[in-house]
C-alpha atoms as a PDB file:
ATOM      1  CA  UNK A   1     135.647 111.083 137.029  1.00  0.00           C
ATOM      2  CA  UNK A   2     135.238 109.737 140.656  1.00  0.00           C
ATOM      3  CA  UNK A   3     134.969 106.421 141.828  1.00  0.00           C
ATOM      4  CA  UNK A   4     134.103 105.560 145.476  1.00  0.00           C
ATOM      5  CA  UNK A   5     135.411 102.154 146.593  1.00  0.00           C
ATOM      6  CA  UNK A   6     134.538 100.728 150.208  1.00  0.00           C
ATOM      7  CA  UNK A   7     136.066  98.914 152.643  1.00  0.00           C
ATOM      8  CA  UNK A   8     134.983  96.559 155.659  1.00  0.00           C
ATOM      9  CA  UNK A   9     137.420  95.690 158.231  1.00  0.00           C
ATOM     10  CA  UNK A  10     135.620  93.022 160.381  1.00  0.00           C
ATOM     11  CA  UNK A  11     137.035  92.391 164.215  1.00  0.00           C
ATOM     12  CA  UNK A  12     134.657  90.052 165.794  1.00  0.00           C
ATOM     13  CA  UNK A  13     130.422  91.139 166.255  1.00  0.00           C
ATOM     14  CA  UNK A  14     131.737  95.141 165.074  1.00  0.00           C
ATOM     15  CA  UNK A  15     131.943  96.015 162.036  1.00  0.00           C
ATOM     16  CA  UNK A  16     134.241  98.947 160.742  1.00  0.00           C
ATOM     17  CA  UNK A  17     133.334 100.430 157.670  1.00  0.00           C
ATOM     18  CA  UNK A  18     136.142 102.998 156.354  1.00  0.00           C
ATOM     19  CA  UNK A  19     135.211 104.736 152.931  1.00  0.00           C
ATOM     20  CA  UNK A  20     138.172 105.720 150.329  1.00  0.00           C
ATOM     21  CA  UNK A  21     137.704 107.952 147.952  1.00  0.00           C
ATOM     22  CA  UNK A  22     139.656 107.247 144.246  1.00  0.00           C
ATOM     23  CA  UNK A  23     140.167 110.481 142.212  1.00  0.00           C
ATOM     24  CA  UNK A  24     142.133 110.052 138.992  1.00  0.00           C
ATOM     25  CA  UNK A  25     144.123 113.923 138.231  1.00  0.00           C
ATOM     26  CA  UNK A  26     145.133 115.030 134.857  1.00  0.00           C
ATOM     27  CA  UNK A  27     148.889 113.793 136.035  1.00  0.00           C
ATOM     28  CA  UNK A  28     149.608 110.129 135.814  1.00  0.00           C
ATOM     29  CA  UNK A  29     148.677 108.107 138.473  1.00  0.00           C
ATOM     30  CA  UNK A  30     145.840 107.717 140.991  1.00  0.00           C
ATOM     31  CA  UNK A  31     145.617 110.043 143.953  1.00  0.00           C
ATOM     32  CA  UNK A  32     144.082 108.070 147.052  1.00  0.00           C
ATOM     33  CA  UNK A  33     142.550 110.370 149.434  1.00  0.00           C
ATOM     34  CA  UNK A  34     141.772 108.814 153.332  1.00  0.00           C
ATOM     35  CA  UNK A  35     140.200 110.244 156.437  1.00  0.00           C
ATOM     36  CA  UNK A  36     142.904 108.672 158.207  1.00  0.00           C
ATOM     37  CA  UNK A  37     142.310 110.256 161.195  1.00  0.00           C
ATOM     38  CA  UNK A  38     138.619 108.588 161.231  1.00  0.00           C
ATOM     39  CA  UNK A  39     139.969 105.052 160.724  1.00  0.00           C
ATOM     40  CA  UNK A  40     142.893 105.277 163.672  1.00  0.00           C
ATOM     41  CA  UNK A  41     139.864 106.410 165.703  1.00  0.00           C
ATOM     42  CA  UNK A  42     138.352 102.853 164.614  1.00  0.00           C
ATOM     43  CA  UNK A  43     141.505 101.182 165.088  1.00  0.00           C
ATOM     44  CA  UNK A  44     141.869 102.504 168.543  1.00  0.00           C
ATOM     45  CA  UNK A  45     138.832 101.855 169.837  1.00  0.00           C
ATOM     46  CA  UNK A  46     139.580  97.969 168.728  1.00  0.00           C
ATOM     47  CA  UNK A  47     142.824  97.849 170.411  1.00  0.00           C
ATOM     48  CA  UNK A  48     140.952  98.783 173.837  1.00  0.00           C
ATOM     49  CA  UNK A  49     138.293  96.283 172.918  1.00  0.00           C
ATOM     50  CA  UNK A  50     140.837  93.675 172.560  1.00  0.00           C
ATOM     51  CA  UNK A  51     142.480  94.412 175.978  1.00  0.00           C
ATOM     52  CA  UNK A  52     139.294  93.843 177.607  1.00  0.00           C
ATOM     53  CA  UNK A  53     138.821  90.258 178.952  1.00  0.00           C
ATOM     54  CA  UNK A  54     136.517  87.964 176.956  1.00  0.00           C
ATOM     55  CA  UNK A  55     133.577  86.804 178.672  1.00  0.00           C
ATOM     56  CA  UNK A  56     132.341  83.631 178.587  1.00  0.00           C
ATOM     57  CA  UNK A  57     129.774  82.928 176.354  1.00  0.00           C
END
């Protein structure tokens, strides 16, 4: 059984869309499995966004 669960992170006009896949094992628990290296990419590319000077609207 796998479920697929979604998540938005909003920063301003972009829109960052990072997708998590659930899997439940045969042990107890839930196993969480991230492309982590996908959403620092994201994240990164925000933090240079945010050092830029707003313009004026």
């Amino acid at each position: 059984m796998t479920k697929e669960q979604i998540i938005y992170i909003k920063e301003g006009k972009n829109d960052w869309c990072c997708r998590i896949d659930i899997k439940e094992p045969s042990s107890k628990g839930w196993r969480m499995k991230v492309t982590i290296e996908e959403l620092e990419e994201g994240l990164a590319e925000l933090e240079m966004e945010k050092e830029k000077p707003c313009p004026d609207l």
